[in-house]
PDB file of N, CA and C in Angstrom:
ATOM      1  N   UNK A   1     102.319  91.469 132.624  1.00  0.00           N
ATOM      2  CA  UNK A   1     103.404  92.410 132.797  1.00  0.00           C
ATOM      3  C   UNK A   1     103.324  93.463 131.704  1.00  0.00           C
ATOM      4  N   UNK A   2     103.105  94.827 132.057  1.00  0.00           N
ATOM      5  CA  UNK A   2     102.792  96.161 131.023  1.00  0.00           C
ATOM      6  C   UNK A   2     104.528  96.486 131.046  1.00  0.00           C
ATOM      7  N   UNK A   3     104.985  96.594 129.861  1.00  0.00           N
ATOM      8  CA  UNK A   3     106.393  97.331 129.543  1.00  0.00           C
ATOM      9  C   UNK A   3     105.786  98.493 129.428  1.00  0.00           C
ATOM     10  N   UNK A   4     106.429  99.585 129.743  1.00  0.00           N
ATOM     11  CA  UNK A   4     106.332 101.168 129.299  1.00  0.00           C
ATOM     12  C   UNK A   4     106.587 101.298 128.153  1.00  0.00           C
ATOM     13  N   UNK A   5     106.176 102.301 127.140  1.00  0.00           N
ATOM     14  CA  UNK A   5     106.043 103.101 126.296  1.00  0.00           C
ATOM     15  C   UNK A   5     107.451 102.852 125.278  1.00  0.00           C
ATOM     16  N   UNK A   6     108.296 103.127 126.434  1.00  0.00           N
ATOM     17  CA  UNK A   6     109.848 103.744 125.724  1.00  0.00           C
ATOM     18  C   UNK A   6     110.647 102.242 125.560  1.00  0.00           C
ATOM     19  N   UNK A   7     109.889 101.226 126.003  1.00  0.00           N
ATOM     20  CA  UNK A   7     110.808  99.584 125.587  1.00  0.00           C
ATOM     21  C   UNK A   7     110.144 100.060 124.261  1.00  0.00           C
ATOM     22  N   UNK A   8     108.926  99.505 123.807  1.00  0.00           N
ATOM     23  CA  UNK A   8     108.776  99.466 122.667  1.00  0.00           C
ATOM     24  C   UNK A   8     109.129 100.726 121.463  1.00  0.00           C
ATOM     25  N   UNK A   9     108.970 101.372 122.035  1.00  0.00           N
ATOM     26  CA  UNK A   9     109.718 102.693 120.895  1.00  0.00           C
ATOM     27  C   UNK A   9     111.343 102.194 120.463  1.00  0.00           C
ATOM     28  N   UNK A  10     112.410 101.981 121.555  1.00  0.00           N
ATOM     29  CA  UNK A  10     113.297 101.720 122.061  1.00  0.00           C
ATOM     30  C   UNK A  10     113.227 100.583 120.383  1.00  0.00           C
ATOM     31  N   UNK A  11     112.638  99.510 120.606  1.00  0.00           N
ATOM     32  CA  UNK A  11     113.087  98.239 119.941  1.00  0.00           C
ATOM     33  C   UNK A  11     112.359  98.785 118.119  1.00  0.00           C
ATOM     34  N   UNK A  12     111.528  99.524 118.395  1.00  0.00           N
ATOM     35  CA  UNK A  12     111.050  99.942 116.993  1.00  0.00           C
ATOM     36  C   UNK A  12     112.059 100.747 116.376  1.00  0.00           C
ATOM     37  N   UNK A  13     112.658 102.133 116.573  1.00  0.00           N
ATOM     38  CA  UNK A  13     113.962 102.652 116.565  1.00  0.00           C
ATOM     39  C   UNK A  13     114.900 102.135 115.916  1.00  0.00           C
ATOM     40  N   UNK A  14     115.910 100.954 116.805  1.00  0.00           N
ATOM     41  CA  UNK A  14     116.498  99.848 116.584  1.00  0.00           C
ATOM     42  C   UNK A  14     116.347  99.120 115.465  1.00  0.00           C
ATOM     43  N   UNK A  15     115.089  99.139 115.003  1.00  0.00           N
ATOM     44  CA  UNK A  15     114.425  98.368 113.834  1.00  0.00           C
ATOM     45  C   UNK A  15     114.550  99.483 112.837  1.00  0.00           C
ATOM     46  N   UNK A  16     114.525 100.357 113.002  1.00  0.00           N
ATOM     47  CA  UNK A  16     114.095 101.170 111.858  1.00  0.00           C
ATOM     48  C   UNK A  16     115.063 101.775 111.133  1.00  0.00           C
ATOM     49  N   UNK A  17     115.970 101.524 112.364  1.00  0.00           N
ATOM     50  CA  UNK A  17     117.529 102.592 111.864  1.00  0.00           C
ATOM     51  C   UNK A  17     118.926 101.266 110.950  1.00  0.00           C
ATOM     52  N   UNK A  18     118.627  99.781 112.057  1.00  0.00           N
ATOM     53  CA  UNK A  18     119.152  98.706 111.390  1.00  0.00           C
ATOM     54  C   UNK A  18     118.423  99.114 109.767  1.00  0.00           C
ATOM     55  N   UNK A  19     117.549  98.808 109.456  1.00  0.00           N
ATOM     56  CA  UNK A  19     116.310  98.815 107.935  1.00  0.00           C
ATOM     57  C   UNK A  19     117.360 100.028 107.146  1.00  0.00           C
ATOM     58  N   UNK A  20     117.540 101.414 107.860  1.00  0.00           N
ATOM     59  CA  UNK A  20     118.284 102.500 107.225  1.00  0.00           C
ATOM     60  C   UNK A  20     119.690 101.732 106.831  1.00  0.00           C
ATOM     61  N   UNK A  21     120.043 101.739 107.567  1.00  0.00           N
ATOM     62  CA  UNK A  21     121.497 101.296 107.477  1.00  0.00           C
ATOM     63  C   UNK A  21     121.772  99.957 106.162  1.00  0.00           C
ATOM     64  N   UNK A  22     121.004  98.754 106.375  1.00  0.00           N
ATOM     65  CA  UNK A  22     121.223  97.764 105.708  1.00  0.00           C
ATOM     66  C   UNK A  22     120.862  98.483 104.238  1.00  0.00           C
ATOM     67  N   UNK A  23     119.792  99.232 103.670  1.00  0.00           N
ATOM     68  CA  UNK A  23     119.427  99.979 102.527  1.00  0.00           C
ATOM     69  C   UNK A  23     120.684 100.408 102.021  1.00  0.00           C
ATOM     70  N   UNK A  24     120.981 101.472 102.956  1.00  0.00           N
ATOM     71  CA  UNK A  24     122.238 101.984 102.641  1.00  0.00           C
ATOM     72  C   UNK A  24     123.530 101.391 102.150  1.00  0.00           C
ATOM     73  N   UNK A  25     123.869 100.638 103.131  1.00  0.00           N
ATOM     74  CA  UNK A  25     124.521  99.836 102.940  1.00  0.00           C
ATOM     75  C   UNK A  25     125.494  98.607 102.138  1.00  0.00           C
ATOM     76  N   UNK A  26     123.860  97.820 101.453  1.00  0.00           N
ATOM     77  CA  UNK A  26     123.826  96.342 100.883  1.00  0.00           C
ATOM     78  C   UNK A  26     123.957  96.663  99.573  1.00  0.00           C
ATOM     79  N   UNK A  27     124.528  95.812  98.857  1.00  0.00           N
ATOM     80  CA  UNK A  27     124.469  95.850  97.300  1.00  0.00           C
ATOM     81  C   UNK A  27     124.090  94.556  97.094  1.00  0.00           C
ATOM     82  N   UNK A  28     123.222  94.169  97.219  1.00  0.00           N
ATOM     83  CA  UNK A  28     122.522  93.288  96.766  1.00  0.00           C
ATOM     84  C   UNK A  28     121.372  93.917  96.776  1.00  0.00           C
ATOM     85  N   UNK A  29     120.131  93.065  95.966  1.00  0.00           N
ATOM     86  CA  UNK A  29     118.808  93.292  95.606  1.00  0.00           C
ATOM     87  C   UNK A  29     117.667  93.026  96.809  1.00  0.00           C
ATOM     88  N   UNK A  30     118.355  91.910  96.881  1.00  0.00           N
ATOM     89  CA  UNK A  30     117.402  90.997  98.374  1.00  0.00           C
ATOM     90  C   UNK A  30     117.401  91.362  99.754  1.00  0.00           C
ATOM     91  N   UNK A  31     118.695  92.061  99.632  1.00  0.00           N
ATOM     92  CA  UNK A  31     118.980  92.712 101.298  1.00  0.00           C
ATOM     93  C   UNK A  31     118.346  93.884 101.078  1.00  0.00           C
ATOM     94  N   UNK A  32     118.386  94.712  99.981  1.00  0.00           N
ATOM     95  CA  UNK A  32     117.863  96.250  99.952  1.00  0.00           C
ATOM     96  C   UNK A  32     116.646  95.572 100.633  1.00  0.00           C
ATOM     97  N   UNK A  33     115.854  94.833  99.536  1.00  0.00           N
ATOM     98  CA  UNK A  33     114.453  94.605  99.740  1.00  0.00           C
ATOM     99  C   UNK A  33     113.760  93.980 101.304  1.00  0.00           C
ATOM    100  N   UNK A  34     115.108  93.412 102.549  1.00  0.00           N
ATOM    101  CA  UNK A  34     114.902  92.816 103.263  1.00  0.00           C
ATOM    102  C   UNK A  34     114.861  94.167 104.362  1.00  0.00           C
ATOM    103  N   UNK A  35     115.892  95.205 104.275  1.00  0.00           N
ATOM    104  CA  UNK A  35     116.194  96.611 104.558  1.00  0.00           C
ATOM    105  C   UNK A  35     114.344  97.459 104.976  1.00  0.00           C
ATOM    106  N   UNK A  36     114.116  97.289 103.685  1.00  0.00           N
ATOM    107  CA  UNK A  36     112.834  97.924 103.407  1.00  0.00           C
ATOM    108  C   UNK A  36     111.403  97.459 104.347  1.00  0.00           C
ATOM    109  N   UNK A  37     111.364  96.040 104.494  1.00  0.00           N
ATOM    110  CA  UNK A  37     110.422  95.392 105.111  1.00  0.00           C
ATOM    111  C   UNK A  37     110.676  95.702 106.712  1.00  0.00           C
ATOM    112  N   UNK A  38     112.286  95.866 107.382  1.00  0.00           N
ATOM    113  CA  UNK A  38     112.358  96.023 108.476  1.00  0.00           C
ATOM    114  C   UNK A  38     111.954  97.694 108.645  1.00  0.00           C
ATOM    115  N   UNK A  39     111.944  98.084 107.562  1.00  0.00           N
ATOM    116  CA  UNK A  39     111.646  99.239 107.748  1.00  0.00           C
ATOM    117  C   UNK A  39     109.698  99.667 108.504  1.00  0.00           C
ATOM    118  N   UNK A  40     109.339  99.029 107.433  1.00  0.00           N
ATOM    119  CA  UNK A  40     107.888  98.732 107.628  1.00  0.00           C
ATOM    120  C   UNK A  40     107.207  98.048 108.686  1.00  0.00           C
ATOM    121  N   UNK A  41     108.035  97.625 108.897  1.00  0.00           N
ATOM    122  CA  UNK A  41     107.520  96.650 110.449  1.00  0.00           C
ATOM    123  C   UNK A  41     108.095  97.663 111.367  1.00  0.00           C
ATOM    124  N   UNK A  42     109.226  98.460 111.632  1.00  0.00           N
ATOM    125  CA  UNK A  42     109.490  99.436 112.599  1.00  0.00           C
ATOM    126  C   UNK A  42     108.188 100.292 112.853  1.00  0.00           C
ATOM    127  N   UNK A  43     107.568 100.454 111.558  1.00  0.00           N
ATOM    128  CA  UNK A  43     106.072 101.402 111.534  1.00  0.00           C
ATOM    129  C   UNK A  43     104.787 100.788 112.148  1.00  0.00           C
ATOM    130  N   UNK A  44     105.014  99.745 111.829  1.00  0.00           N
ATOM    131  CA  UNK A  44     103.815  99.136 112.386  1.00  0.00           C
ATOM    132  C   UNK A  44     103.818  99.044 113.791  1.00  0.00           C
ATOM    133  N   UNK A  45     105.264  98.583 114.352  1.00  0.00           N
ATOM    134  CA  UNK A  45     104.957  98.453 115.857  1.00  0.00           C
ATOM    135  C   UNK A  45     104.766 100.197 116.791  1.00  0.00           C
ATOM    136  N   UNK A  46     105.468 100.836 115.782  1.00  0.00           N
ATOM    137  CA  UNK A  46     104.622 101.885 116.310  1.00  0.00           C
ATOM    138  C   UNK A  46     103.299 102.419 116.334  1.00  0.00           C
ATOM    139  N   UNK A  47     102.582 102.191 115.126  1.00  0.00           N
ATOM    140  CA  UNK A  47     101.384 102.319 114.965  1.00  0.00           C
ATOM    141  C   UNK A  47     100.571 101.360 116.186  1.00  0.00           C
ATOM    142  N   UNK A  48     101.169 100.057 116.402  1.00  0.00           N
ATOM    143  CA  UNK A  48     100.111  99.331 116.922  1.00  0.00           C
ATOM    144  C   UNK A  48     100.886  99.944 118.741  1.00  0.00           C
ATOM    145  N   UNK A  49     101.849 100.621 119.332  1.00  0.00           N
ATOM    146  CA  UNK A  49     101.998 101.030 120.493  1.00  0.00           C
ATOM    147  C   UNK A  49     101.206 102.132 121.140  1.00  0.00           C
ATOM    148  N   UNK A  50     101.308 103.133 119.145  1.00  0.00           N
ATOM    149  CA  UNK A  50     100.584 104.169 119.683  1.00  0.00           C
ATOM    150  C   UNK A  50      98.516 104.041 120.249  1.00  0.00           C
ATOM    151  N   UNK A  51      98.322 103.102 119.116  1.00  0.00           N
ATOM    152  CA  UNK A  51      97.098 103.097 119.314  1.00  0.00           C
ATOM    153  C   UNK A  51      96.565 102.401 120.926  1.00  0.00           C
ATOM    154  N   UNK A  52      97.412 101.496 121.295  1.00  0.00           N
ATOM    155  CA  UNK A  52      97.678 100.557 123.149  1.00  0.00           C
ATOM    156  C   UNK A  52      97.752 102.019 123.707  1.00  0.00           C
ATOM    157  N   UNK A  53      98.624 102.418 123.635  1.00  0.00           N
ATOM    158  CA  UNK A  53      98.590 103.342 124.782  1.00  0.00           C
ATOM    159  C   UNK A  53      97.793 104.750 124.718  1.00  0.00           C
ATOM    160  N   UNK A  54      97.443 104.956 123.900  1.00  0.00           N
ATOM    161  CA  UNK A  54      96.426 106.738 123.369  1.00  0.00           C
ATOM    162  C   UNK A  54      95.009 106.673 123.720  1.00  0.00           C
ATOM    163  N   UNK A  55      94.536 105.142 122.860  1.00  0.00           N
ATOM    164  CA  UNK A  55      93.455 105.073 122.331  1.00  0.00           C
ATOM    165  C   UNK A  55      93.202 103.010 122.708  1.00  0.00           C
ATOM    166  N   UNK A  56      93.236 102.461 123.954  1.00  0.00           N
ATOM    167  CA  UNK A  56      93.476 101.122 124.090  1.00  0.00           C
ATOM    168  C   UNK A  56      92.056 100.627 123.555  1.00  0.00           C
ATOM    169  N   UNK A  57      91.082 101.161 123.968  1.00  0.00           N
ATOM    170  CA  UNK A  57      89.166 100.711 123.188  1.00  0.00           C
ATOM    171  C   UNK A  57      89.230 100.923 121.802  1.00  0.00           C
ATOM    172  N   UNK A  58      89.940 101.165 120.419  1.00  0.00           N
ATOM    173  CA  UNK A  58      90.102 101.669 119.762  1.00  0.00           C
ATOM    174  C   UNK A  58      90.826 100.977 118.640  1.00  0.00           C
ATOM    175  N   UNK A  59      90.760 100.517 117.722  1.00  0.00           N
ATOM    176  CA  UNK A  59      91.652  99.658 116.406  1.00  0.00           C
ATOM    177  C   UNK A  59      92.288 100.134 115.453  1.00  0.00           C
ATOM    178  N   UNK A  60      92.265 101.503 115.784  1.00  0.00           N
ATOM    179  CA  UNK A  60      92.976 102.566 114.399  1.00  0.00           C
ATOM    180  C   UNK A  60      94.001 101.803 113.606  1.00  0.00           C
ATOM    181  N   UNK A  61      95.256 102.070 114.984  1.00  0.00           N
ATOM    182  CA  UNK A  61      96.359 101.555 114.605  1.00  0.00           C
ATOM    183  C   UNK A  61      96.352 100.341 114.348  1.00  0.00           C
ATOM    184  N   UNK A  62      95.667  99.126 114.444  1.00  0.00           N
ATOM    185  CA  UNK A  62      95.644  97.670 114.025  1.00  0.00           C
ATOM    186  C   UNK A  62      95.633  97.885 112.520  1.00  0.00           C
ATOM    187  N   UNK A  63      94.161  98.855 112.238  1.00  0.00           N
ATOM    188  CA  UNK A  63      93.698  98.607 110.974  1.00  0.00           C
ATOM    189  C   UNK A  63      95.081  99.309 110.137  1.00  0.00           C
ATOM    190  N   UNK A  64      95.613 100.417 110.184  1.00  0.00           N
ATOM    191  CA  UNK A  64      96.506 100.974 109.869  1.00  0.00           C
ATOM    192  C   UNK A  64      97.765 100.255 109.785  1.00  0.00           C
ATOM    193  N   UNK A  65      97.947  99.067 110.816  1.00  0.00           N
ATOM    194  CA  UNK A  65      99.412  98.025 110.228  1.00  0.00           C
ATOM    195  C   UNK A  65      98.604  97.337 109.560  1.00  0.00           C
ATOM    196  N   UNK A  66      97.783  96.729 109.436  1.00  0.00           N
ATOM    197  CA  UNK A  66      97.343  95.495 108.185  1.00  0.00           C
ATOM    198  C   UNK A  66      96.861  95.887 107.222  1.00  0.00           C
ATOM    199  N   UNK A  67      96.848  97.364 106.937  1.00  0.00           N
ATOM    200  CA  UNK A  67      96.625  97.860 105.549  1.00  0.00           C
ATOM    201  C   UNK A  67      98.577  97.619 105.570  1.00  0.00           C
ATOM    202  N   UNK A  68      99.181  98.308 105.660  1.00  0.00           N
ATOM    203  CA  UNK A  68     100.569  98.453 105.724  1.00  0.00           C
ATOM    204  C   UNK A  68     101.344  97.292 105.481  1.00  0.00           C
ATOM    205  N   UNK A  69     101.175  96.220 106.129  1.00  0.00           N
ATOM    206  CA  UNK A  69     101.503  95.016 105.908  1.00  0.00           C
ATOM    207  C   UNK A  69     100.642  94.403 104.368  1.00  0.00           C
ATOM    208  N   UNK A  70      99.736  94.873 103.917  1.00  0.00           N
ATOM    209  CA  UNK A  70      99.242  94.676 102.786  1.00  0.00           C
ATOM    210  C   UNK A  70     100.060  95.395 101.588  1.00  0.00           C
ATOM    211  N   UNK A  71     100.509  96.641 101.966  1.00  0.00           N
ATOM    212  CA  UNK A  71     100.952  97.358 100.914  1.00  0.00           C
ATOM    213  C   UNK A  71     102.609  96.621 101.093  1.00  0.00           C
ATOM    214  N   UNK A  72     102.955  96.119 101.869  1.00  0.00           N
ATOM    215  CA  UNK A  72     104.402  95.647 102.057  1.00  0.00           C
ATOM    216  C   UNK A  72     104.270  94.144 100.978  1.00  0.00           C
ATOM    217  N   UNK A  73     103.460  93.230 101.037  1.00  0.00           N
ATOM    218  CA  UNK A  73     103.249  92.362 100.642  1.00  0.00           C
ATOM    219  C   UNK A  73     103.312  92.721  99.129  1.00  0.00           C
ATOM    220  N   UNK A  74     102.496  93.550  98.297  1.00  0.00           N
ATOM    221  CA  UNK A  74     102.386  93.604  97.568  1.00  0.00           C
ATOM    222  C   UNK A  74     103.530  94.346  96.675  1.00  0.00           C
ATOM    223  N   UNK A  75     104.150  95.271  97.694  1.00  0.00           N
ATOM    224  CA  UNK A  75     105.369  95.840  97.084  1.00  0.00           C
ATOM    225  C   UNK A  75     106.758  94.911  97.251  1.00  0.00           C
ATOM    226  N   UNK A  76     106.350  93.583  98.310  1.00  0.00           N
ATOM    227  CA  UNK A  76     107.355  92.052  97.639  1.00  0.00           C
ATOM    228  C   UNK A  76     107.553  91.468  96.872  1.00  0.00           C
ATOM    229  N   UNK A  77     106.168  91.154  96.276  1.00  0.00           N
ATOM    230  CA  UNK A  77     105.647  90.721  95.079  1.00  0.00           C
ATOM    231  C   UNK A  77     106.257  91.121  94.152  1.00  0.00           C
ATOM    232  N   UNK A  78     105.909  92.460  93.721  1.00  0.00           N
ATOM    233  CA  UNK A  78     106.409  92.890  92.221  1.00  0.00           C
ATOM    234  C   UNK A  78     108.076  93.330  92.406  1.00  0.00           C
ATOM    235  N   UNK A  79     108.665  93.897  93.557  1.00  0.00           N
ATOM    236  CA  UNK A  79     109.921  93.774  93.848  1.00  0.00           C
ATOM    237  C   UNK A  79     110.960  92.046  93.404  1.00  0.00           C
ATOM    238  N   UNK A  80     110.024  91.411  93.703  1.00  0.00           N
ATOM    239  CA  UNK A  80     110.721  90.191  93.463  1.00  0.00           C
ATOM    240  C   UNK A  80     110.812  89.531  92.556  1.00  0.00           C
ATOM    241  N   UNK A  81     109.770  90.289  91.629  1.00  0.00           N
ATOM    242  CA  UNK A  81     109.650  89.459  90.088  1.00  0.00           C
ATOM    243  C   UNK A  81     110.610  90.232  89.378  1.00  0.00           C
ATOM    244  N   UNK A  82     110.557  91.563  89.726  1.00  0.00           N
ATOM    245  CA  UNK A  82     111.541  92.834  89.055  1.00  0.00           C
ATOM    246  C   UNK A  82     113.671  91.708  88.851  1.00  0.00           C
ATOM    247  N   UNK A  83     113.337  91.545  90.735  1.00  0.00           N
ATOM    248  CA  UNK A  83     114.879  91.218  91.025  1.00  0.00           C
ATOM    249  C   UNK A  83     114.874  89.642  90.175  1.00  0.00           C
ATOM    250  N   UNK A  84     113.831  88.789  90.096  1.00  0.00           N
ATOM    251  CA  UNK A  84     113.895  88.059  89.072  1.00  0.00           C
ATOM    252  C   UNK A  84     114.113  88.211  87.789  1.00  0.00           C
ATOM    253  N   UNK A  85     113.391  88.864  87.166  1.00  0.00           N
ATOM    254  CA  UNK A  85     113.714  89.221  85.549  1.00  0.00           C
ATOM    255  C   UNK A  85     115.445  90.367  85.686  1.00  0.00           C
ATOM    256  N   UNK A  86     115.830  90.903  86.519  1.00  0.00           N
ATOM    257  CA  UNK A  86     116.922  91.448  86.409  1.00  0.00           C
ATOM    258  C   UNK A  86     118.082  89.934  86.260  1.00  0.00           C
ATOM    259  N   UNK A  87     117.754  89.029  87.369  1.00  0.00           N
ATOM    260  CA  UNK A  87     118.436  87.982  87.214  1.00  0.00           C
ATOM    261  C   UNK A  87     118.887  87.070  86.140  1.00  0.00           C
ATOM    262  N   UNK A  88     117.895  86.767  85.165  1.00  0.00           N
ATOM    263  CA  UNK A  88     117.425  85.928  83.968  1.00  0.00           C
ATOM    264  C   UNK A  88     117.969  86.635  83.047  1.00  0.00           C
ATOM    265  N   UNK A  89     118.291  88.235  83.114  1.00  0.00           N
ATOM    266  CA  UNK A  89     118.917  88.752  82.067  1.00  0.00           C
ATOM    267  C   UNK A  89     120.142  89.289  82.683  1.00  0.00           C
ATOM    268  N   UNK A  90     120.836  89.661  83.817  1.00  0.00           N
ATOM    269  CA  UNK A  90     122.345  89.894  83.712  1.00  0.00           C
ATOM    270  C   UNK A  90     122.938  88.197  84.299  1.00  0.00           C
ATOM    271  N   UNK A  91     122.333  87.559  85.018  1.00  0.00           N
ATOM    272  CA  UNK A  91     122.954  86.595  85.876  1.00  0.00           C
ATOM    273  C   UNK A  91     123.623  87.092  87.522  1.00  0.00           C
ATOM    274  N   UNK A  92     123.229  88.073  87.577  1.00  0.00           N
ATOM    275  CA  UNK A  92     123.449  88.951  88.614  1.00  0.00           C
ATOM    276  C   UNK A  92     122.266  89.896  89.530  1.00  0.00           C
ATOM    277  N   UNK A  93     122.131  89.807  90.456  1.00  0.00           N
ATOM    278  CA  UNK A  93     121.355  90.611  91.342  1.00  0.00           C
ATOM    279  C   UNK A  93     121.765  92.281  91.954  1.00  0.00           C
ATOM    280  N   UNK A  94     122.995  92.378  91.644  1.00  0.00           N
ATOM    281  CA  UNK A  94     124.179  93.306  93.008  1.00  0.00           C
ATOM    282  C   UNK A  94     123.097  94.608  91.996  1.00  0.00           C
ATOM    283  N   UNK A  95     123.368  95.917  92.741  1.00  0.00           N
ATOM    284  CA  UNK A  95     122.967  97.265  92.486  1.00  0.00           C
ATOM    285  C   UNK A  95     123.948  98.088  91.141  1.00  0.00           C
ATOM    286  N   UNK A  96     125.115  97.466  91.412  1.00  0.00           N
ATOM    287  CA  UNK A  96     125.683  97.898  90.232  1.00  0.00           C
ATOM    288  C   UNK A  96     125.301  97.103  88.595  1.00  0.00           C
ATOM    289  N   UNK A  97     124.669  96.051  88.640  1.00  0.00           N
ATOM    290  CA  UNK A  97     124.813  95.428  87.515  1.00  0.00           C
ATOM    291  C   UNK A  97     122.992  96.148  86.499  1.00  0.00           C
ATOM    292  N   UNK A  98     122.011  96.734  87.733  1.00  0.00           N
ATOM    293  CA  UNK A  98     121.106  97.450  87.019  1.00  0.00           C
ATOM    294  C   UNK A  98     121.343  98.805  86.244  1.00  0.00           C
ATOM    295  N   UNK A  99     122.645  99.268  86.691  1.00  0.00           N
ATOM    296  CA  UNK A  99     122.995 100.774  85.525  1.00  0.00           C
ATOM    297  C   UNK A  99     123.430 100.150  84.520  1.00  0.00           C
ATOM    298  N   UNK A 100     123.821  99.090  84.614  1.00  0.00           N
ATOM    299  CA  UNK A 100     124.045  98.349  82.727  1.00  0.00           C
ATOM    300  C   UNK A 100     122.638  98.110  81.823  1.00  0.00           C
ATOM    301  N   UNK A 101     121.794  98.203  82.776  1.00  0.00           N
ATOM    302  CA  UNK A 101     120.468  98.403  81.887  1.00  0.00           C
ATOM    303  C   UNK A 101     119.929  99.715  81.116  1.00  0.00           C
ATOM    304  N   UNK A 102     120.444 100.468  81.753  1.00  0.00           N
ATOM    305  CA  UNK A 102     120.167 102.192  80.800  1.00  0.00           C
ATOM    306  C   UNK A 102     120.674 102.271  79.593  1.00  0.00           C
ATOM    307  N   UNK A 103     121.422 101.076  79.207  1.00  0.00           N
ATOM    308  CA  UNK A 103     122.633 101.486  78.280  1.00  0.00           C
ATOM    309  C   UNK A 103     121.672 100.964  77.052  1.00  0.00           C
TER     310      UNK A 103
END
């Protein structure tokens, strides 16, 4: 069964704008950071729709989400050690408790 074009845009969208919103949104550390990943995955399923339907003999877009998903991984990583060491020194994660660090 082939879905058209506009389901998957449709659910990537959805993904991408939830990702906006929760960013916006969250004051916490973990949700920003959870915000961000839905963000990245909204990209990928476009990348991997566009390349199905443009270019179907063709891996552009594969190679282009698993670099992406690489750079997501790695920007978890050090995101999470960050929201760790913020932890260990306020006892707090929320967005307001990192402007007490400028001081």
């Amino acid at each position: 069964m082939n879905l058209p074009i506009e389901a998957y845009l449709v659910v990537s969208t959805l993904l991408f704008f939830i990702g906006v919103f929760g960013f916006i949104a969250r004051k916490n550390l973990i949700g920003i950071l959870m915000s961000v990943e839905l963000i990245l995955n909204a990209v990928n399923i476009n990348f991997v729709v566009f390349n199905r339907f443009l270019y179907p003999n063709e891996l552009e877009g594969m190679i282009y989400s698993l670099f992406v998903i690489v750079v997501a991984a790695a920007e978890s990583a050090v995101a999470i050690a960050i929201i760790i060491n913020v932890y260990r020194k306020l006892k707090n994660i929320s967005v307001e408790s990192i402007e007490s660090l400028r001081n």
